[in-house]
Protein backbone atom coordinates (compact mmCIF):
# COMPACT_ATOMS: atom_id res chain seq x y z
CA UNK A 1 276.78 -250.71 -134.72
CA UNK A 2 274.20 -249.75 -132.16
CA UNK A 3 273.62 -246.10 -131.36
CA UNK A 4 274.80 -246.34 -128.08
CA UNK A 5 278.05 -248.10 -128.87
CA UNK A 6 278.94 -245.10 -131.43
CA UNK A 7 278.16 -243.12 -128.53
CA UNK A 8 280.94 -245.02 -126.59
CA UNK A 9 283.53 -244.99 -129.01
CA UNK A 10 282.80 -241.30 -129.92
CA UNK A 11 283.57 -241.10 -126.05
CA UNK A 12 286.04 -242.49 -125.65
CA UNK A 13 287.79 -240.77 -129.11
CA UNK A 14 287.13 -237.70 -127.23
CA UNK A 15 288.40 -238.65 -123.79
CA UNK A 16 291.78 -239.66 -126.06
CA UNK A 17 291.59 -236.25 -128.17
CA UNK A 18 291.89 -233.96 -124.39
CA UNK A 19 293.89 -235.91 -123.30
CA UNK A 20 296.88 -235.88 -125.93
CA UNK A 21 296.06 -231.90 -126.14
CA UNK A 22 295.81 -230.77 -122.31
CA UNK A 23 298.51 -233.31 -121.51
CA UNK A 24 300.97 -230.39 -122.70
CA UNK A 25 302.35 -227.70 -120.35
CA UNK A 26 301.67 -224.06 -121.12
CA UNK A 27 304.78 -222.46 -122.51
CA UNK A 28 306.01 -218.85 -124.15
CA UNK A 29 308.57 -218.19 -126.81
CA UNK A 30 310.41 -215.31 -126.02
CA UNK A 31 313.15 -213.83 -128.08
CA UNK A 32 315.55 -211.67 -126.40
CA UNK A 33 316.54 -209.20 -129.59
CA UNK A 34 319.54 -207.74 -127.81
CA UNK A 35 322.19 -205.25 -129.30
CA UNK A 36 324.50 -208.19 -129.65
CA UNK A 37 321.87 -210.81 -131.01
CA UNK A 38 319.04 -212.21 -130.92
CA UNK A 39 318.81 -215.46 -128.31
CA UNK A 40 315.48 -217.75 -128.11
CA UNK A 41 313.89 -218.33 -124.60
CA UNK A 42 311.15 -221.10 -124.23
CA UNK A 43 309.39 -220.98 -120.65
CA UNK A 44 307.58 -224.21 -119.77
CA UNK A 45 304.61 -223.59 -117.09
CA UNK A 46 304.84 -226.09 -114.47
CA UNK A 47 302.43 -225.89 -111.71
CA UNK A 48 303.59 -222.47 -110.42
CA UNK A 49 307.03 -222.46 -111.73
CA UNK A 50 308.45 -221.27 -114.99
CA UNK A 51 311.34 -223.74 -116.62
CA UNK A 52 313.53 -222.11 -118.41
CA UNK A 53 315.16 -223.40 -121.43
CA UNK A 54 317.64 -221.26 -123.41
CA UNK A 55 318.09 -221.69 -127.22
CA UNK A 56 320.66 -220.64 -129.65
CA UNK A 57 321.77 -217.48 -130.83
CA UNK A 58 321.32 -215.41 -133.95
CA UNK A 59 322.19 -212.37 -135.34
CA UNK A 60 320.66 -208.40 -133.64
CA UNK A 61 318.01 -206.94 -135.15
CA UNK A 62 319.53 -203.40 -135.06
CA UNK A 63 322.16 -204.69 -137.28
CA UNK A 64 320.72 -204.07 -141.13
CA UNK A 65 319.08 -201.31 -139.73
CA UNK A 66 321.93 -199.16 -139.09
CA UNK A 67 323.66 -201.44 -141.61
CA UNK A 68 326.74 -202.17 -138.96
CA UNK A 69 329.00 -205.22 -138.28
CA UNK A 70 328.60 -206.06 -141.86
CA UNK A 71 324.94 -206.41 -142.01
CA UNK A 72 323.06 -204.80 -144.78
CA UNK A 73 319.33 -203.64 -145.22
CA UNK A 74 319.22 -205.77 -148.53
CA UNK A 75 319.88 -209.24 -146.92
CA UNK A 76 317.27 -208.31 -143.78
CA UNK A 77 315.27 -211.59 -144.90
CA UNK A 78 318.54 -213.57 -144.50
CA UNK A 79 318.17 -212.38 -140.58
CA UNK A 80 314.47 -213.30 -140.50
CA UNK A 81 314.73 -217.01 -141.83
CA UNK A 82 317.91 -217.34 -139.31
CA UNK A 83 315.51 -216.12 -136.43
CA UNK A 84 312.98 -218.71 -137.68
CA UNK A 85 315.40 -221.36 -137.47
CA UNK A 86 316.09 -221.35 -134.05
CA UNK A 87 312.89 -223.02 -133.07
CA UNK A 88 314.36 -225.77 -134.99
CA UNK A 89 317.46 -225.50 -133.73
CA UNK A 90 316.45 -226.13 -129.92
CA UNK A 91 314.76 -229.42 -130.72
CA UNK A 92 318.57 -231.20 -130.86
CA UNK A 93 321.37 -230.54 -128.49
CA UNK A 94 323.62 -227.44 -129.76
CA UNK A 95 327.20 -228.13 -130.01
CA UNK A 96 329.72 -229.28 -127.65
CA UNK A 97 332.15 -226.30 -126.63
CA UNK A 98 335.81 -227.62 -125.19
CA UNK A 99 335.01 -226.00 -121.63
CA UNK A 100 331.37 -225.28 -121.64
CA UNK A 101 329.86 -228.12 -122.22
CA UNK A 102 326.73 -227.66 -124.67
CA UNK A 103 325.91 -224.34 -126.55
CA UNK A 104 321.77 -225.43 -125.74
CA UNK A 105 320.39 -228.07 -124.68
CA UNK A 106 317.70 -229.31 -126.46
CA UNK A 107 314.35 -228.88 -125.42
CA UNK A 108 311.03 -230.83 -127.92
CA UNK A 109 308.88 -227.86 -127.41
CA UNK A 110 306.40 -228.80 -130.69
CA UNK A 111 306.12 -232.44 -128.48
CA UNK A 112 305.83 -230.87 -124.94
CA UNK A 113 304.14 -227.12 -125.21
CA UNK A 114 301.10 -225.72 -125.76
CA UNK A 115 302.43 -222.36 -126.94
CA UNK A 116 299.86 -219.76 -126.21
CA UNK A 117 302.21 -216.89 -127.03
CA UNK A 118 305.43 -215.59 -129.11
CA UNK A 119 307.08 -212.51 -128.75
CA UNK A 120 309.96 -211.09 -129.80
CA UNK A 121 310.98 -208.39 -127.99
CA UNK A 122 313.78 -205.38 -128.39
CA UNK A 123 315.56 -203.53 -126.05
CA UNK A 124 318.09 -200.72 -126.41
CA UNK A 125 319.50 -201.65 -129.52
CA UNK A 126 316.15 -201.56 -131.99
CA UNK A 127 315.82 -198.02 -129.82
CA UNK A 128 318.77 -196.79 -131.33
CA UNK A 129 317.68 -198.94 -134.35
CA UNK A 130 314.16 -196.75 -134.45
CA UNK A 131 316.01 -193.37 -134.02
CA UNK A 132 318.19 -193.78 -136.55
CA UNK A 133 316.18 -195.11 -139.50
CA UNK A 134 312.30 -195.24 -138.19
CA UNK A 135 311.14 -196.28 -141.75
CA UNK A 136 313.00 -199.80 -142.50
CA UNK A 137 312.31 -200.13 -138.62
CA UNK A 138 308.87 -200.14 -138.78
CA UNK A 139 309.09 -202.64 -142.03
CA UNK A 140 311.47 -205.05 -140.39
CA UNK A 141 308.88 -205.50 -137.67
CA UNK A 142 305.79 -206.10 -139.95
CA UNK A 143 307.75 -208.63 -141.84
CA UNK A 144 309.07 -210.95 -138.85
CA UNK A 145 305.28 -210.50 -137.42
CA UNK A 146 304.02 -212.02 -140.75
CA UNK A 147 307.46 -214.87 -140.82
CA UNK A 148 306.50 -215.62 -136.92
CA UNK A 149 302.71 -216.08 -137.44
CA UNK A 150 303.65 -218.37 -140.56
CA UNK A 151 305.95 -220.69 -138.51
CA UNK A 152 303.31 -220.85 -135.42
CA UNK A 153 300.10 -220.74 -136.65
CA UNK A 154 297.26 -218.58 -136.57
CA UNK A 155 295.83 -219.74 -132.77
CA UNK A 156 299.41 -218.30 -131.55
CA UNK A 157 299.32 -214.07 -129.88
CA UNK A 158 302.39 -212.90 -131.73
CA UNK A 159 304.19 -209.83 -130.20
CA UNK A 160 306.75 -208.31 -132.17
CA UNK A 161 307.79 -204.69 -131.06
CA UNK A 162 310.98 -202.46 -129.37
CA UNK A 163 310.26 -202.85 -125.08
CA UNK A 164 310.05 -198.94 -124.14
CA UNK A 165 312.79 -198.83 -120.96
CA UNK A 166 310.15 -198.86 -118.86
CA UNK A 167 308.61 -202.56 -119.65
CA UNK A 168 312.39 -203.34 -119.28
CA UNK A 169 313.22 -202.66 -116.51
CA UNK A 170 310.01 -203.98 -115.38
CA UNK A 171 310.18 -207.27 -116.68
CA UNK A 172 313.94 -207.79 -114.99
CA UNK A 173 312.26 -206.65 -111.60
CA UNK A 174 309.47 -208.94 -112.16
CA UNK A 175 312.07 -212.05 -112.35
CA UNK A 176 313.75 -210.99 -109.51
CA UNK A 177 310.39 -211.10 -107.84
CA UNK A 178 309.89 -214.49 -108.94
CA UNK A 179 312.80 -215.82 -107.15
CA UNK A 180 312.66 -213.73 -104.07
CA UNK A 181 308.50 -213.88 -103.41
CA UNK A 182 307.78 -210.34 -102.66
CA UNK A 183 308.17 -206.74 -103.58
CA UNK A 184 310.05 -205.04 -100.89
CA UNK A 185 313.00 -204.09 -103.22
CA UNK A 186 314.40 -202.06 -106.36
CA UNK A 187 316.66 -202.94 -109.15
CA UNK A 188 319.56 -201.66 -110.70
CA UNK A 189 320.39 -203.38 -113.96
CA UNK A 190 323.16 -202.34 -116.44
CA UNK A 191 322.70 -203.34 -120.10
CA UNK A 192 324.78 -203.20 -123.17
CA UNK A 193 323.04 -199.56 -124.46
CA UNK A 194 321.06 -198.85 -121.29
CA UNK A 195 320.61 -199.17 -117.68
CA UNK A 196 317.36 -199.32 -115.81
CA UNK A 197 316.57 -198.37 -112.14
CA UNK A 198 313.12 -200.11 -111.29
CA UNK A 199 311.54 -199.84 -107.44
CA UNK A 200 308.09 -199.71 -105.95
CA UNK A 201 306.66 -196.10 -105.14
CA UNK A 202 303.36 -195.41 -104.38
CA UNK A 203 304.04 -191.90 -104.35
CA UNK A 204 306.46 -191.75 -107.45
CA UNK A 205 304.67 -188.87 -109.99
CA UNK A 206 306.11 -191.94 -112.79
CA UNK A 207 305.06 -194.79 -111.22
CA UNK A 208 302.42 -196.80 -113.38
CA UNK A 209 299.49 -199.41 -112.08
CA UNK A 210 301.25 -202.93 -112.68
CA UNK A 211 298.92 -205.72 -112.13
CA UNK A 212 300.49 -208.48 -110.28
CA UNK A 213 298.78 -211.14 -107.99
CA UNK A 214 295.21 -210.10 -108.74
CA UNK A 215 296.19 -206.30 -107.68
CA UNK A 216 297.50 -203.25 -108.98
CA UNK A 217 301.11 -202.44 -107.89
CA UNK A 218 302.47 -198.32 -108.31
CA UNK A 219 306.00 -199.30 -109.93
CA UNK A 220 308.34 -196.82 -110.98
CA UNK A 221 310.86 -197.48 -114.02
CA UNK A 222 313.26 -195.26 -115.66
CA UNK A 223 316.03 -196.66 -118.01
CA UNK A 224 318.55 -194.57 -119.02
CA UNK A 225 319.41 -195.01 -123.01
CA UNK A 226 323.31 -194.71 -124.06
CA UNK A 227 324.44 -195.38 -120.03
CA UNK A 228 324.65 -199.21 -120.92
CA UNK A 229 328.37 -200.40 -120.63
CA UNK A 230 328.75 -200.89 -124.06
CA UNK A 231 327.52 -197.47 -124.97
CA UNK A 232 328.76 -195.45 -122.52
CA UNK A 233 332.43 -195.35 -124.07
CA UNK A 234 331.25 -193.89 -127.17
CA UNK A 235 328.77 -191.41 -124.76
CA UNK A 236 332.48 -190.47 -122.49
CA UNK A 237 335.08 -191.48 -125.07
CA UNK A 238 337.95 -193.64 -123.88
CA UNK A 239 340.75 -191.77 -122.02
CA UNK A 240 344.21 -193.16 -122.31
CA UNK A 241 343.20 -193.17 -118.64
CA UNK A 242 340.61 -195.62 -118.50
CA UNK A 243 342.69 -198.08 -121.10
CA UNK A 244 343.80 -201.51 -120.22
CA UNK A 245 345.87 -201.99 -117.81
CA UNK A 246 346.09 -197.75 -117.57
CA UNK A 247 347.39 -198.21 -113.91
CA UNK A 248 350.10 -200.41 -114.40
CA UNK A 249 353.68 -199.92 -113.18
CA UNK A 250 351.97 -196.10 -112.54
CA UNK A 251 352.25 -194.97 -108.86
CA UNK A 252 350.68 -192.08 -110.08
CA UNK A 253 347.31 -193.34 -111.50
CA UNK A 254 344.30 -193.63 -109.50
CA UNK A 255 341.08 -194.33 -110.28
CA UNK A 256 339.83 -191.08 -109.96
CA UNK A 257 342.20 -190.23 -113.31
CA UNK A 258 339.55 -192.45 -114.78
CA UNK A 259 336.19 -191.69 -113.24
CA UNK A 260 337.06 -187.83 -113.60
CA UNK A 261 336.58 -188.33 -117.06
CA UNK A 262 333.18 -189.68 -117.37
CA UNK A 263 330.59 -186.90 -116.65
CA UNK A 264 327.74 -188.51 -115.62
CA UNK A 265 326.24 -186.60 -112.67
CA UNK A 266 325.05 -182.94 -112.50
CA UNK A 267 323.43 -180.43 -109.98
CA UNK A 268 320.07 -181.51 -111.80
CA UNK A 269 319.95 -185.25 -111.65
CA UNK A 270 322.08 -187.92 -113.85
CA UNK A 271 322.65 -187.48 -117.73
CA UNK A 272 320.46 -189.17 -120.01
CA UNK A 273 322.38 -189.08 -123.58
CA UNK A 274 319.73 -190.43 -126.08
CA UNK A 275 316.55 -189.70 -124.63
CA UNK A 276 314.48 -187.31 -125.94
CA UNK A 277 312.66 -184.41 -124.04
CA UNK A 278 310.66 -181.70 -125.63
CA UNK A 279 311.81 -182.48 -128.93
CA UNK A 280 315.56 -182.24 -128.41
CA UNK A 281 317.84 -185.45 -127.80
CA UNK A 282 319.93 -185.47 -124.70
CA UNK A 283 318.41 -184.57 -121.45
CA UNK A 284 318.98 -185.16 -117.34
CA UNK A 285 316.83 -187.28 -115.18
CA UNK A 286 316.28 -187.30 -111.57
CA UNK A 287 315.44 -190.75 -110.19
CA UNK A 288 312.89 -190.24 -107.22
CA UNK A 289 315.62 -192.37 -104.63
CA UNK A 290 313.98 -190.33 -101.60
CA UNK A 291 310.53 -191.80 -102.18
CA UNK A 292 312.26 -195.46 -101.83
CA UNK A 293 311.79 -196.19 -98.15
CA UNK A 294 312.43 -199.40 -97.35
CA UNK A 295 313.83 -200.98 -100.17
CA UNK A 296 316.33 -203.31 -100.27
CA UNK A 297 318.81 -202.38 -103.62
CA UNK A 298 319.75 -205.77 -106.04
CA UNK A 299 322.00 -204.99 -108.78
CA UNK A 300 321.65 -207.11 -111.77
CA UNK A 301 323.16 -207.73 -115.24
CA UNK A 302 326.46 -206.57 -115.57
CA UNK A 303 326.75 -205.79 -112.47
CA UNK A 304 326.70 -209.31 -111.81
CA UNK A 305 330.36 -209.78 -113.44
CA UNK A 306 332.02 -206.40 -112.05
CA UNK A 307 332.71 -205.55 -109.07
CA UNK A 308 335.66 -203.28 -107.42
CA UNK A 309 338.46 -206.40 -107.65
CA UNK A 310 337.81 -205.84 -111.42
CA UNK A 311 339.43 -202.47 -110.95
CA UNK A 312 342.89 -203.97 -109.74
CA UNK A 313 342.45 -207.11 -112.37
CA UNK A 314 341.80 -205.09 -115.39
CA UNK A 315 343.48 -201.10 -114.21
CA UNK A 316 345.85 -201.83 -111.91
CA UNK A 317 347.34 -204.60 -114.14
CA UNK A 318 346.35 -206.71 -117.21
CA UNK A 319 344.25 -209.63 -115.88
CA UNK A 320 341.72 -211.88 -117.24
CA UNK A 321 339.15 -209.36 -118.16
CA UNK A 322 335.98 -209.26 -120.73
CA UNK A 323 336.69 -207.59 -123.79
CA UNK A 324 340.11 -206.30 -121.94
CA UNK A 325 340.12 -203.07 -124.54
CA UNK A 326 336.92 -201.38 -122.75
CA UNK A 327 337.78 -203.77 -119.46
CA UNK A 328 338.91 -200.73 -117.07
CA UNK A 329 336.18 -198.59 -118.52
CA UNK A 330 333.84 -200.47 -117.20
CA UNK A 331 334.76 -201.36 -113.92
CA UNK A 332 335.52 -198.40 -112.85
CA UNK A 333 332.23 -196.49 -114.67
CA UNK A 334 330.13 -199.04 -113.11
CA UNK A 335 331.25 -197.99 -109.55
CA UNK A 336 331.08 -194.50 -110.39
CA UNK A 337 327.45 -195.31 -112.09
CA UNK A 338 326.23 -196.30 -109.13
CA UNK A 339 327.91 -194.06 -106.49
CA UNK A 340 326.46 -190.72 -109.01
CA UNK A 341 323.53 -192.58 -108.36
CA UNK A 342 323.77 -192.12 -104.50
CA UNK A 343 323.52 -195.84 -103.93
CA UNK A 344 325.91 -198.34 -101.95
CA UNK A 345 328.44 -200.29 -104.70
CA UNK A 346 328.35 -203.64 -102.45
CA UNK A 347 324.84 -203.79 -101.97
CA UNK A 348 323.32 -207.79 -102.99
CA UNK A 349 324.68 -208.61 -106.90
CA UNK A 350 321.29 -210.93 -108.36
CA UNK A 351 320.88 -212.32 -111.84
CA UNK A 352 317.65 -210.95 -113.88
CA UNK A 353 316.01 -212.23 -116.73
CA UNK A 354 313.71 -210.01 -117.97
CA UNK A 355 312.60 -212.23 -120.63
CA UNK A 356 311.28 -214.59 -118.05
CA UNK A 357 309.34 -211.14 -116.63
CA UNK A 358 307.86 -210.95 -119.89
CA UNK A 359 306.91 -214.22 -119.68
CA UNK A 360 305.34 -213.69 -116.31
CA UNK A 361 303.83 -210.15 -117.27
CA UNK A 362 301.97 -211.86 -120.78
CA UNK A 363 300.22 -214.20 -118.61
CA UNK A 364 299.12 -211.87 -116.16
CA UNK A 365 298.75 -209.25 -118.05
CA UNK A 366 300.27 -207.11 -116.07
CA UNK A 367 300.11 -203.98 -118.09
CA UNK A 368 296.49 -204.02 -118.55
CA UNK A 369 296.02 -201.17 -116.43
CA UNK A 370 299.34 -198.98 -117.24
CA UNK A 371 297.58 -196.70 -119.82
CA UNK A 372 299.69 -194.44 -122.61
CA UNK A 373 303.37 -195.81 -123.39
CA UNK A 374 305.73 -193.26 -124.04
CA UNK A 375 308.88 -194.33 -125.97
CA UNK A 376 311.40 -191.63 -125.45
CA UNK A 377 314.12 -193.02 -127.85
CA UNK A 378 312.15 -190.86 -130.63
CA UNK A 379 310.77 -187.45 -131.24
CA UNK A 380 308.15 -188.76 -133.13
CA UNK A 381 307.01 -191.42 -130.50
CA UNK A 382 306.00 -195.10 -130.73
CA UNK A 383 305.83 -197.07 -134.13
């Protein structure tokens, strides 16, 4: 074989090679490690557009931390080698539910991605999670790192760490922003442990450099830990006045009975139950709402689902409500959330993903400029 046709073939071996590797779209694993699981993300870069595909479920994080629901510390690499089969799992459809239709459905990301990145990320539960037990927190995060890497390879950036409230509530604004193509508004989102009140403000003492579209954006982010709607029953208690169906056949109940009970709002700002400040857990935060000229307010999350019908369906009476226990709880702390707040209750409802922010906010790199993190769920700090 002549020189020149080794040259050829090497050619076109090559020109194959690229191909098959560049003809893959850029995509990020994200797992959302929630207080109520863990769920698997994969976003699939497609010209300017993220795909989202949404993968099964597994168990929280927080769980053998705090040892609750049954989970224990001992069987924490059970949890791991579930989490690492979800990237399995997504390849085939997940199962058929009666009215639902699929669970997932299936998405060949080891065919069709170049992953560049894998993070799992924790929210308000692993901040509980850290506060409570700091040492088997701080272990159960080196040894999914090391099960992660394993499963990807070593050319894949794993991220494994507890989101302070601040990235939070970032990345949810950040998918909001996605959808709506600009920055002239502020979020509201209501969790399961924590909400998160996220706006621009130039002038905000808070507000941190975001980068985002080749400049640096002041954003201001404050979240709230224990104010979620799952946690703010055991922050309140629940009053034979906020129970199920409290209001009916009651002339005399009103939804003040309820709200009255929940004592949210004082002369110095809103309460902030689990936060730390100066060493001491509990404190009171004042969100900067003056400096928020014209921004348009988008509640997302929870807020999504509940609105002020929700306090006839699940007060007033005994409708069809989520968990139907906590059901008038909620709706009516929700309204009285936001209203402490000083905010309108039927401003625009919005969904938010804030694992698609992350998404956007790894590629960017969007915090490259923010500086010191502060994670305020612990008197001792970050891990």
């Amino acid at each position: 074989m002549t020189f020149l046709n080794r040259a050829f073939l090497l050619i076109v071996f090559c020109a194959f090679f690229t191909s098959a590797s560049y003809g893959k779209n850029k995509c990020q694993i994200v797992f959302d490690a929630g207080s109520s699981g863990t769920r698997l993300y994969v976003y699939e870069k497609k010209g300017r557009a993220w795909i989202e595909h949404e993968g099964p479920k597994g168990a929280a994080l927080a769980d053998p931390v705090r040892e609750i629901r049954g989970a224990k510390w001992s069987r924490r690499d059970q949890l791991i080698v579930e989490l690492m089969s979800l990237l399995d799992s997504i390849l085939t459809d997940g199962p058929m539910y009666a009215d639902k239709g699929l669970a997932w459905k299936a998405f060949d990301w080891k065919r069709k991605c170049s992953v560049g990145t894998a993070s799992v990320f924790a929210t308000a539960g692993m901040r509980i999670a850290e506060h409570v037990n700091r040492s088997r927190s701080q272990q159960l995060w080196k040894d999914l790192k090391k099960a992660l890497q394993k499963k990807l390879g070593p050319k894949v950036r794993v991220l494994t760490r507890t989101l302070p409230g601040y990235e939070e509530g970032l990345f949810a604004w950040l998918s909001v922003r996605e959808k709506r193509g600009n920055s002239k508004f502020g979020i509201v989102e209501m969790g399961g442990a924590s909400s998160q009140i996220t706006f621009p403000c130039r002038s905000c003492k808070d507000s941190k450099n975001i980068y985002i579209d080749g400049r640096n954006e002041k954003i201001y982010s404050y979240s709230f830990l224990g104010l979620g709607g799952d946690e703010a029953k055991n922050v309140f208690g629940l009053s034979p006045s906020c129970a199920y169906g409290a209001g009916l056949n009651k002339s005399s109940w009103s939804e003040k009975q309820c709200s009255s009970t929940m004592k949210l709002k004082t002369t110095r700002g809103i309460s902030d139950p689990y936060n730390f400040e100066r060493g001491k857990r509990g404190t009171v935060k004042k969100i900067p709402f003056n400096k928020a000229r014209n921004i348009n307010w988008v509640f997302t999350g929870a807020f999504k689902f509940i609105n002020e019908k929700s306090i006839d369906k699940c007060c007033r009476n005994k409708g069809k409500c989520f968990e139907s226990r906590t059901s008038c709880f909620r709706a009516v702390y929700y309204k009285k959330y936001i209203e402490d707040l000083g905010l309108n209750y039927k401003s625009e409802r919005a969904g938010a993903s804030w694992t698609l922010g992350a998404a956007i906010c790894n590629e960017n790199n969007c915090l490259k400029n923010f500086g010191k993190k502060s994670c305020l769920w612990s008197s001792k700090g970050c891990l």
